[in-house]
Every structure is written in C-alpha cells, then in structure tokens.
N, C-alpha and C. Protein backbone atom coordinates (compact mmCIF):
# COMPACT_ATOMS: atom_id res chain seq x y z
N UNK A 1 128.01 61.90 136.43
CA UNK A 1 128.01 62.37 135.06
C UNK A 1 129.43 62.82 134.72
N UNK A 2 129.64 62.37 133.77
CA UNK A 2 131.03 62.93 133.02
C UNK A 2 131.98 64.30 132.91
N UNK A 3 132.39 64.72 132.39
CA UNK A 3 132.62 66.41 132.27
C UNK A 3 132.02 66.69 131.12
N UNK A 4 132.42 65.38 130.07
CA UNK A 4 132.26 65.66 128.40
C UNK A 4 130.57 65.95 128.55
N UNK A 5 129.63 64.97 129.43
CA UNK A 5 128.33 65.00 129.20
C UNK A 5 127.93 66.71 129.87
N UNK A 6 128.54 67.15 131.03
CA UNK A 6 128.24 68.04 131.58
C UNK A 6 128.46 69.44 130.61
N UNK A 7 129.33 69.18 130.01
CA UNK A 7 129.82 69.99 128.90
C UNK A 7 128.89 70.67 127.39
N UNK A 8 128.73 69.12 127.09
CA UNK A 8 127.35 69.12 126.38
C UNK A 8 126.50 69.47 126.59
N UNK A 9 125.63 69.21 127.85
CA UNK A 9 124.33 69.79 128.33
C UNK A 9 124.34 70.95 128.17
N UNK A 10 125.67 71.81 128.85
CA UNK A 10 125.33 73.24 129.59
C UNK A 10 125.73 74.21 127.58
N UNK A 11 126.20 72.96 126.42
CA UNK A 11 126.52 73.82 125.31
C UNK A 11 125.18 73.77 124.45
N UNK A 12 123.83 72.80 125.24
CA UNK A 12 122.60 72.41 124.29
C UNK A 12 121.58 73.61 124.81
N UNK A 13 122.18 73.92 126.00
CA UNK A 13 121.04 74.74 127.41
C UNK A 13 121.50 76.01 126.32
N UNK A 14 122.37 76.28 126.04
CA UNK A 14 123.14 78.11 125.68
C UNK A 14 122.52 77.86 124.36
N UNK A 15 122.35 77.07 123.65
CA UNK A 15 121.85 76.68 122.08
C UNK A 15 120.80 77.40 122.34
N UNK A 16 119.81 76.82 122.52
CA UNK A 16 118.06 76.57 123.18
C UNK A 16 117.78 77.96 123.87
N UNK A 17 118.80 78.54 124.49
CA UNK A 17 118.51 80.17 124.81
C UNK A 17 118.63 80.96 123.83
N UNK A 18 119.46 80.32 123.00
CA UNK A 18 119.92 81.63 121.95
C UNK A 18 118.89 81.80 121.02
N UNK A 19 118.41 80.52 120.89
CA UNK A 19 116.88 80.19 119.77
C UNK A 19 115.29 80.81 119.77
N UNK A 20 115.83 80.36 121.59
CA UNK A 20 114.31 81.02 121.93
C UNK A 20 114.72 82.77 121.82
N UNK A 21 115.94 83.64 122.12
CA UNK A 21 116.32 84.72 122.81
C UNK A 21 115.30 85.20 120.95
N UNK A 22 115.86 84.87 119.65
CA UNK A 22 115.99 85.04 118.64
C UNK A 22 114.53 85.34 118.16
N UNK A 23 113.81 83.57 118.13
CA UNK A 23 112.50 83.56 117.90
C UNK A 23 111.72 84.63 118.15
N UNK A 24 111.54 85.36 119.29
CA UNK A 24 110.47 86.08 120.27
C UNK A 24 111.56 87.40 120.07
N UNK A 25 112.34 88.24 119.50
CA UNK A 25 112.66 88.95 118.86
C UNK A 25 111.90 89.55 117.81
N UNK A 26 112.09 90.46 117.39
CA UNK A 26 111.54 91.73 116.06
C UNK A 26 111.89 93.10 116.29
N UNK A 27 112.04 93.54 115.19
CA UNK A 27 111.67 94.72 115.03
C UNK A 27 110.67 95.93 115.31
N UNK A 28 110.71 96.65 116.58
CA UNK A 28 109.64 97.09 117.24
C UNK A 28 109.67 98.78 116.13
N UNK A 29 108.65 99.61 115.72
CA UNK A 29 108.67 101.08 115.23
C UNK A 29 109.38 101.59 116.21
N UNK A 30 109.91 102.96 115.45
CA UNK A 30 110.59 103.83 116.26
C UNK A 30 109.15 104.71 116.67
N UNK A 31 109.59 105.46 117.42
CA UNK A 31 108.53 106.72 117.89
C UNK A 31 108.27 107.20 116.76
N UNK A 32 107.07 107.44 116.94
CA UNK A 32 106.45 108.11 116.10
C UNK A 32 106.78 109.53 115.96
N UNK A 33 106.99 110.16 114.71
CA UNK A 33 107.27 111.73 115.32
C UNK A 33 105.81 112.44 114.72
N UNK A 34 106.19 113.84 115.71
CA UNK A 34 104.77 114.84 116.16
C UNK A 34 103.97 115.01 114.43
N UNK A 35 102.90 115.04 114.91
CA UNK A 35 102.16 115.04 113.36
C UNK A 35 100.70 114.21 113.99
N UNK A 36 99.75 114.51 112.51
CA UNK A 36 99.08 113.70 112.92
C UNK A 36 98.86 112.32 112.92
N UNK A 37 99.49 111.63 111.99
CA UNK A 37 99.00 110.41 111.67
C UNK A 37 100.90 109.21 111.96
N UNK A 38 100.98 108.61 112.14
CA UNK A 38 102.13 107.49 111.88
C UNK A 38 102.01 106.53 111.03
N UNK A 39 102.44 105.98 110.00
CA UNK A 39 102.77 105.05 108.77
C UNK A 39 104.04 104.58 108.95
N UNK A 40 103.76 103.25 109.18
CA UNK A 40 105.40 102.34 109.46
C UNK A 40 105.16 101.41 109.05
N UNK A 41 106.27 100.95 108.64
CA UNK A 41 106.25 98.95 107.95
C UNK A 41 107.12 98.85 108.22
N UNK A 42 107.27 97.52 109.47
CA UNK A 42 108.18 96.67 109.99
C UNK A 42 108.13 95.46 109.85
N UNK A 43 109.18 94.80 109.95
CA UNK A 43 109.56 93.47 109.51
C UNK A 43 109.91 92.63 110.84
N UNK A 44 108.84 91.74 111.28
CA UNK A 44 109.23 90.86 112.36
C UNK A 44 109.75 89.04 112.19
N UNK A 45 110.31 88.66 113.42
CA UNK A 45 110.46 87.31 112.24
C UNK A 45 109.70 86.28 112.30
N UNK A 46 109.85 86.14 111.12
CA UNK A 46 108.14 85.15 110.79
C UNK A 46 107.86 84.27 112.02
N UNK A 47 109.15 83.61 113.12
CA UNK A 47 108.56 82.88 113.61
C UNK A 47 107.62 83.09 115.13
N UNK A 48 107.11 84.67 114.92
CA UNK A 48 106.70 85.31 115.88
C UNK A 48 105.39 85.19 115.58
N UNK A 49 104.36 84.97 115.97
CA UNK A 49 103.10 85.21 115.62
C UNK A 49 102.30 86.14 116.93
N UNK A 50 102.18 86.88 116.59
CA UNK A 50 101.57 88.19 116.92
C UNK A 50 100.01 88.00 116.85
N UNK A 51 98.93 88.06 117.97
CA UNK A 51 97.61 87.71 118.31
C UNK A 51 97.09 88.96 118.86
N UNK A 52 95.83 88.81 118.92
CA UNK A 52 95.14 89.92 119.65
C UNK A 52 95.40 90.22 120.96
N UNK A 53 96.05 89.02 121.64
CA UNK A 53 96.22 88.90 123.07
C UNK A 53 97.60 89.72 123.24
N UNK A 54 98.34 90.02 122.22
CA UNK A 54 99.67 91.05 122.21
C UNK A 54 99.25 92.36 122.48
N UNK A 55 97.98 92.46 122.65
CA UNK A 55 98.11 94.31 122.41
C UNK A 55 98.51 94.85 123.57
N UNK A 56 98.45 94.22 124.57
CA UNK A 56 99.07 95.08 125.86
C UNK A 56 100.35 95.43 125.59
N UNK A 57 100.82 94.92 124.67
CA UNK A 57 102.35 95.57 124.52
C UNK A 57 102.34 97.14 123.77
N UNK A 58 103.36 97.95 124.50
CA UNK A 58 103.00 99.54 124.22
C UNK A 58 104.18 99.72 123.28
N UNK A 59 103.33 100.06 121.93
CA UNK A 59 104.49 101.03 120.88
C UNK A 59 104.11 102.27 120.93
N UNK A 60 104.69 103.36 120.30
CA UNK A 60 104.90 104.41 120.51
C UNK A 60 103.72 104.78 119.49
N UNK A 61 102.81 105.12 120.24
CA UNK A 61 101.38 105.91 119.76
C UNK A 61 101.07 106.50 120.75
N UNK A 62 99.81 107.46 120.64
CA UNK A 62 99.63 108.39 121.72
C UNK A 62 98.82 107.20 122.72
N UNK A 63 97.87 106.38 121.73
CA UNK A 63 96.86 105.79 122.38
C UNK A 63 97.66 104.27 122.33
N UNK A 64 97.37 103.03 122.90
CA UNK A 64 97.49 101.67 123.17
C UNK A 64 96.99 101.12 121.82
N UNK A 65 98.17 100.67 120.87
CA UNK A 65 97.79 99.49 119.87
C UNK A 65 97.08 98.64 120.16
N UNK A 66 96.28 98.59 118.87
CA UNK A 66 95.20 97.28 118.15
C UNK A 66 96.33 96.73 117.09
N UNK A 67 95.56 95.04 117.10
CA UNK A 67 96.42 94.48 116.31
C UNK A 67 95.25 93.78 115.32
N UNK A 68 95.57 93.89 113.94
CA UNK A 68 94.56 92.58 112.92
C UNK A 68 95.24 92.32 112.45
N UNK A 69 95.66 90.94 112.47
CA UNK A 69 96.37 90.02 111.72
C UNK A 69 95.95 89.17 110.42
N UNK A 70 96.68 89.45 109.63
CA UNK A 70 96.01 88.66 108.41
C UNK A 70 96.66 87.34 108.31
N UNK A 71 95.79 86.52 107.61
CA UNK A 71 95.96 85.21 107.09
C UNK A 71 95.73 84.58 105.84
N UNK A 72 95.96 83.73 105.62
CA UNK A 72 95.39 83.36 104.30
C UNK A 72 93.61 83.30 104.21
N UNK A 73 93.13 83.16 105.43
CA UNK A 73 91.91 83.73 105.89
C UNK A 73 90.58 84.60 105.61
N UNK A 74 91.95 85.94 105.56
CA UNK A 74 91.90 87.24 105.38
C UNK A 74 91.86 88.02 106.47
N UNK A 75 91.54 88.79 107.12
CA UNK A 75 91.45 90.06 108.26
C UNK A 75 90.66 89.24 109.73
N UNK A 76 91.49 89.36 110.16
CA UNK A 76 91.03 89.05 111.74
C UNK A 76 91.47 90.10 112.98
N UNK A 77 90.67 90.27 113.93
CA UNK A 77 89.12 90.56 113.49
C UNK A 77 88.52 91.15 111.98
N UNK A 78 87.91 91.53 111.69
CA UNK A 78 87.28 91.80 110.63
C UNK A 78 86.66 93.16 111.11
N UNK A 79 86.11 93.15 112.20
CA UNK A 79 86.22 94.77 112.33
C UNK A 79 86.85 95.04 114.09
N UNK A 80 87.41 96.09 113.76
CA UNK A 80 88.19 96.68 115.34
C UNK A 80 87.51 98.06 115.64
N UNK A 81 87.22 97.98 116.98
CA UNK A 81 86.78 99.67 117.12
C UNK A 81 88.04 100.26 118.44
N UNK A 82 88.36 101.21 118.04
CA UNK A 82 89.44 102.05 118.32
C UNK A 82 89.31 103.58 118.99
N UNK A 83 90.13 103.83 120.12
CA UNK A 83 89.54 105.84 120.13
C UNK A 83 90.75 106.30 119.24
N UNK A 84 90.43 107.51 118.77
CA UNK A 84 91.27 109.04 118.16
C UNK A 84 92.61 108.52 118.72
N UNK A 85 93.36 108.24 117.83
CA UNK A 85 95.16 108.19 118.16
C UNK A 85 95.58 106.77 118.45
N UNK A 86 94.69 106.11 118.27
CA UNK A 86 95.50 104.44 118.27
C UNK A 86 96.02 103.87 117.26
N UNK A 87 97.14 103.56 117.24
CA UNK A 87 97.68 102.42 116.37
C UNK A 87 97.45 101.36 116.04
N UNK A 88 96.92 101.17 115.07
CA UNK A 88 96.43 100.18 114.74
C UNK A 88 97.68 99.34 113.85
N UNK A 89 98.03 98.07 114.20
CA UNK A 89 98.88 97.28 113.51
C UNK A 89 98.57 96.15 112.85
N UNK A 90 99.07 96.07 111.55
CA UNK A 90 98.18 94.77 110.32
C UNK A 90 99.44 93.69 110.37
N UNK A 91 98.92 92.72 110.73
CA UNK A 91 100.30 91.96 110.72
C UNK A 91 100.22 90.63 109.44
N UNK A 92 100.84 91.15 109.15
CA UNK A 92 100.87 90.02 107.90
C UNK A 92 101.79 88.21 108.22
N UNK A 93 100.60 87.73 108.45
CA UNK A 93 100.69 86.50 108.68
C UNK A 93 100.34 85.10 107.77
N UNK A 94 99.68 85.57 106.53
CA UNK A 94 99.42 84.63 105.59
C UNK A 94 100.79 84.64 104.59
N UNK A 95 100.35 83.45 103.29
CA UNK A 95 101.43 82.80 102.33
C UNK A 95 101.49 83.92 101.23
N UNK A 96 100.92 84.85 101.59
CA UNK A 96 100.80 85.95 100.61
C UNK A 96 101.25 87.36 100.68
N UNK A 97 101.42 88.36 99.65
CA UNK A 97 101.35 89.51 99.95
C UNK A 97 100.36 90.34 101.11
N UNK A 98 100.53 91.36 101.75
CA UNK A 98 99.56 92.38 102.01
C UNK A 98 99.57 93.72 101.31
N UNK A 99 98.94 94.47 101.57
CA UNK A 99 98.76 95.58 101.25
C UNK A 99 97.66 96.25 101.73
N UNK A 100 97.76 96.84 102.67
CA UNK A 100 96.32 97.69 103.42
C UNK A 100 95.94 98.83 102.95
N UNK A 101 94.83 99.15 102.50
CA UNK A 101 94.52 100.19 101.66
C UNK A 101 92.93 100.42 102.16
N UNK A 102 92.73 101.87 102.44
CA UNK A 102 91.61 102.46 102.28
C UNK A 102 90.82 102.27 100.99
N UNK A 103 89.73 101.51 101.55
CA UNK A 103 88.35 101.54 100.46
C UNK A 103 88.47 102.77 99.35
N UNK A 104 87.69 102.61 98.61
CA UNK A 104 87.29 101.48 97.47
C UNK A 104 88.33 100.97 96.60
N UNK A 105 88.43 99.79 96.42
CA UNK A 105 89.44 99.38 95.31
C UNK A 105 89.56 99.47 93.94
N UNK A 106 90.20 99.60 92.95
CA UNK A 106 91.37 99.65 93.30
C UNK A 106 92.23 101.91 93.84
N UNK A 107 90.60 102.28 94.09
CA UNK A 107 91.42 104.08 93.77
C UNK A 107 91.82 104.00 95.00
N UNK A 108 91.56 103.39 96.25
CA UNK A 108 91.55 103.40 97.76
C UNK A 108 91.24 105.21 98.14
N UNK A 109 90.00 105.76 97.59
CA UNK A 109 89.65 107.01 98.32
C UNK A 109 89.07 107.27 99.26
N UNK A 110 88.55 106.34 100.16
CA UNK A 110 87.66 106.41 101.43
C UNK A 110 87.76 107.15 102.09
N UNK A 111 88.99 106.92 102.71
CA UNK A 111 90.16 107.37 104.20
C UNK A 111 89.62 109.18 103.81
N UNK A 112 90.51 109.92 103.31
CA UNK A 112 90.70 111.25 103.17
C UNK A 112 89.96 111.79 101.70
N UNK A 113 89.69 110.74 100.28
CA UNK A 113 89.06 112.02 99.42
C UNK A 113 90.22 111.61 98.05
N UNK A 114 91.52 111.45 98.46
CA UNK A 114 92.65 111.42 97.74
C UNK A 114 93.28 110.03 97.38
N UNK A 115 93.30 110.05 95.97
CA UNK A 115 93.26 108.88 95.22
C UNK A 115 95.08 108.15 95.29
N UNK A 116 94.63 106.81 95.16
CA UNK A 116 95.77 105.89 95.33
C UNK A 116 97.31 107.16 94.70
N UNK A 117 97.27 107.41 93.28
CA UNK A 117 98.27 108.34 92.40
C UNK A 117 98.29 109.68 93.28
N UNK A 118 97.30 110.07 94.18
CA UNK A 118 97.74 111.21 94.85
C UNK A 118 98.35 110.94 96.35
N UNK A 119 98.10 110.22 96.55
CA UNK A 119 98.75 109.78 98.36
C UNK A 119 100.13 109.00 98.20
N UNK A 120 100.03 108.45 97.11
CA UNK A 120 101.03 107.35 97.14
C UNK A 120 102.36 107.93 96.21
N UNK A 121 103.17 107.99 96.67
CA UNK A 121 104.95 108.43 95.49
C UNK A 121 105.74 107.13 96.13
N UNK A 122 106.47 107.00 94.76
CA UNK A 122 106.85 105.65 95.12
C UNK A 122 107.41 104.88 95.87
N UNK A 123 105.88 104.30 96.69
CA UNK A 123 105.99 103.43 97.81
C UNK A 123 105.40 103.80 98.60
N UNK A 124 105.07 104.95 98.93
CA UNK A 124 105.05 105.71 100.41
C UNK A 124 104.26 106.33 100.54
N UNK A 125 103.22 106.84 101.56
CA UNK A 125 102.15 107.80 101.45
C UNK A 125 102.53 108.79 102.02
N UNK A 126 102.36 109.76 101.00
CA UNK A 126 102.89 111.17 101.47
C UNK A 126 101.81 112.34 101.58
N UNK A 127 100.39 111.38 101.90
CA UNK A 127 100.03 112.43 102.16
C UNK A 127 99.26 112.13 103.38
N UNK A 128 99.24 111.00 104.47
CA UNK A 128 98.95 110.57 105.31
C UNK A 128 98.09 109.72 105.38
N UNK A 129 97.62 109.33 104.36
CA UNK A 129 96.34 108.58 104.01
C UNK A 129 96.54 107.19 104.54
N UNK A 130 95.23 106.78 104.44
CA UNK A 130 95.79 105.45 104.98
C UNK A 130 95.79 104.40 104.28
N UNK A 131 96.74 104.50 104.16
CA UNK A 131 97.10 103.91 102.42
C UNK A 131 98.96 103.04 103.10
N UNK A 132 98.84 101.38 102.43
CA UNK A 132 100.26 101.21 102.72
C UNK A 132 101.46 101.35 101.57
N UNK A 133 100.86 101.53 100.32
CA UNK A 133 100.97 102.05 99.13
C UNK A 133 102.53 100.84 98.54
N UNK A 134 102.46 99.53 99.45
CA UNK A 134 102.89 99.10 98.24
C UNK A 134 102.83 97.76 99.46
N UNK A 135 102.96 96.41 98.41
CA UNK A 135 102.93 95.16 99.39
C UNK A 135 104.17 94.63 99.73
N UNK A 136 103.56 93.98 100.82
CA UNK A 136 104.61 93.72 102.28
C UNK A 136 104.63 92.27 102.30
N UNK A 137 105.48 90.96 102.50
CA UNK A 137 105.73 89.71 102.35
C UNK A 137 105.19 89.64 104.11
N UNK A 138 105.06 87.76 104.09
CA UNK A 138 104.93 87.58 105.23
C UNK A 138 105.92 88.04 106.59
N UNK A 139 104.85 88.28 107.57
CA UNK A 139 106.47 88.74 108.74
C UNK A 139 106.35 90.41 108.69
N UNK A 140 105.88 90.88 108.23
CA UNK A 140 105.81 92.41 107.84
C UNK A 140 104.45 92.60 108.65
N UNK A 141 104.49 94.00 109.05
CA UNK A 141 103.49 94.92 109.74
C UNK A 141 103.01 96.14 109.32
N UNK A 142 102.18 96.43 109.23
CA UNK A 142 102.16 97.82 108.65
C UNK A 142 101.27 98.58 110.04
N UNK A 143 101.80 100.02 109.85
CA UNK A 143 101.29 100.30 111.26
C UNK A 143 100.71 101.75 110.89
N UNK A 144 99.52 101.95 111.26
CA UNK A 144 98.63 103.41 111.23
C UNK A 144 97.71 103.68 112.31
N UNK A 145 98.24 105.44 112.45
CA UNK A 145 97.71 106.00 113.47
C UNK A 145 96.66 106.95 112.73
N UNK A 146 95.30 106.36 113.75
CA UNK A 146 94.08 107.28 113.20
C UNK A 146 93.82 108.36 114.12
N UNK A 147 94.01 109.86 113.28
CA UNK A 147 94.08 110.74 114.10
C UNK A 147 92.36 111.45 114.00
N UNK A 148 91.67 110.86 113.74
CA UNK A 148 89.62 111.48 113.28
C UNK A 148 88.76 109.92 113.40
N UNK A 149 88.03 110.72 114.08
CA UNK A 149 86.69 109.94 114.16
C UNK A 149 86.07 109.25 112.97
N UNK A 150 85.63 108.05 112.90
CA UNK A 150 84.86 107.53 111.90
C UNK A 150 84.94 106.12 111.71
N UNK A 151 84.52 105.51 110.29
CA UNK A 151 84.29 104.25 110.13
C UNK A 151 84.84 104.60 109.22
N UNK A 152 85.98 103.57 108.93
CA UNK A 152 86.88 103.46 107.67
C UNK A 152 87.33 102.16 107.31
N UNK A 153 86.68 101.50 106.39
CA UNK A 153 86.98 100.12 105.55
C UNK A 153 87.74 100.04 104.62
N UNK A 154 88.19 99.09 104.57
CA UNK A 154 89.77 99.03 103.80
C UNK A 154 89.49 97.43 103.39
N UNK A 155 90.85 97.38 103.04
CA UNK A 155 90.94 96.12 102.00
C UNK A 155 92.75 95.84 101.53
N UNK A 156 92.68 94.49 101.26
CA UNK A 156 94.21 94.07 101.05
C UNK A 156 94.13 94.27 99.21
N UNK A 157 95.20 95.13 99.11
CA UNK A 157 95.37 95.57 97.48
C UNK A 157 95.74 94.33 96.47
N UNK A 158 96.39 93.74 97.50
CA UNK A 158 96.99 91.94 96.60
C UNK A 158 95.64 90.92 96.37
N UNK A 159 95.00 91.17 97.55
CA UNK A 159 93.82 90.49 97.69
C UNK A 159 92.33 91.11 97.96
N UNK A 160 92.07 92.09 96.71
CA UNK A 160 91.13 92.98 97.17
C UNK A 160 89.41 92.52 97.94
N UNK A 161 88.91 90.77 97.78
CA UNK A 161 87.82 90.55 98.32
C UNK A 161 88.31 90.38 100.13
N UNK A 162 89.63 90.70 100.60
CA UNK A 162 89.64 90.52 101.95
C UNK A 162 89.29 91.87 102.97
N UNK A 163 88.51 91.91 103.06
CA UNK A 163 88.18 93.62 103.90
C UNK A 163 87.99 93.35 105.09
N UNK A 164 87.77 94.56 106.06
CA UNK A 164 87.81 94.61 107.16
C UNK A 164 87.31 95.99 107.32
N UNK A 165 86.55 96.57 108.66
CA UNK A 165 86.19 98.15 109.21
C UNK A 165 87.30 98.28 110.57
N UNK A 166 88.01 99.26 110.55
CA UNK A 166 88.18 99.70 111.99
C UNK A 166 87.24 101.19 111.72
N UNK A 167 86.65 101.34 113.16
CA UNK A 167 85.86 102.38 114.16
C UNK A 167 86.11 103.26 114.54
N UNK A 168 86.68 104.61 114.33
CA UNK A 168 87.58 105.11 115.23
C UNK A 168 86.45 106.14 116.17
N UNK A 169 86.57 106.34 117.37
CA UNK A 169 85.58 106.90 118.30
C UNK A 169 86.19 107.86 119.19
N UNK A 170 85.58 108.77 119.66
CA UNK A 170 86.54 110.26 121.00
C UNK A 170 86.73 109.63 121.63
C-alpha cells in the first residue's frame, strides 16, 4: 500500500471517530439542587435516540431515571410507574413540538391544585408543578422529579389528545 493510500485511510478512520465521538454526545442536566422537585430542559442531538433501554444511565436524581419518549405516535410508554424521587425524562422525539403538562387541558391543574397562569412565569415553573410551561422542538428533554406519591396524568400542550399516567409509589 502506498503512503498517499495509508494516509487516507488513517484521515477517513479520525473522520468516522469524530462522527461517531459527536453523534452519541448531548447534553446531560446538571445536579439537581436540594429542594423538592427538579425541572430541566435539555437539548440533545437529534441524532441520538434515547429508548427505554437507556435508563440505566444515572442523572442526577435521588432515585434512577425513567425515560418516555415521544413521537409522532404520542407517549411511549403511555404509562410509567415510578418510586418517590425519580426522574422522570420526556424525550422529544417526534416532527413536532412538546410540551408536558399536568392534566387537565388546557388549565394543567392535576399535579398540585395550581393553574397553568399560577405555576407558569414566563416559561418556567415557579412553583414546582409539573408543568414544562412552554414547548420544546425535537432533540429536547424535559426532565421532572416527583417528590409524592400518586397517579398523575398529563398531556402534550401542542398536542393535547396525546396523554400518558406516570405512578409514583414509596
């Protein structure tokens, strides 16, 4: 073999690392800080697709992330059961907006009692609810920690017939 060909190879091999190094890259949350609940939206890159079979991977929750990924689909799984303090992560994987929002639509009061105009200042839930209080493009995650027991159904605000239950249990 040549030098020029040897040259080439070993500049297609460093290509092909850098692609894959890139692909399988994202944006992981920072720690969560002390409180009860965590609300994060991260941005991974689209060409990551994130499955149920990811959850062994540990972000910073007290308890081991759940993952439901959306699609053009809608919510998969459709329902998750969870204990007190897991992170639950929505990964937005369809051609569309998300927006994860505590039942009923459009006030999303389920979660805590407190209506979309009271949890939500612009953008952001400030009052822990579980509320993502504004939509997220594909490649985006939204991430909530359930700190109480219960059954809490939710729904995508862009696409309010897509719902889903997570469980939360001691």
């Amino acid at each position: 073999m040549s030098n020029t060909k040897i040259i080439i190879t070993i500049i297609v091999i460093v290509i092909i690392a850098a692609i894959a190094y890139f692909a399988f890259t994202g944006t992981v949350a920072a720690p969560a800080p002390a409180g009860n609940t965590a609300t994060t939206t991260e941005t991974v890159d689209t060409a990551v697709t994130v499955t149920p079979e990811d959850t062994t991977a540990s972000v910073a929750a007290p308890a081991a992330a759940a993952v439901i990924t959306y699609t053009d689909a809608g919510f998969s799984p459709k329902t998750t059961t969870v204990k007190v303090g897991t992170t639950v992560r929505f990964v937005n994987n369809s051609s569309r907006g998300m927006w994860v929002a505590s039942d009923q639509h459009p006030t999303h009061t389920h979660y805590d009692g407190t209506s979309l105009q009271q949890h939500c200042s612009a953008g952001v839930d400030t009052n822990g609810g579980f509320d993502e209080c504004t939509a997220v493009n594909s490649g985006s995650v939204y991430s909530f920690t359930f700190p109480k027991a219960g059954t809490f159904t939710f729904h995508n605000h862009v696409q309010a017939s897509d719902t889903g239950t997570v469980t939360v249990t001691q």
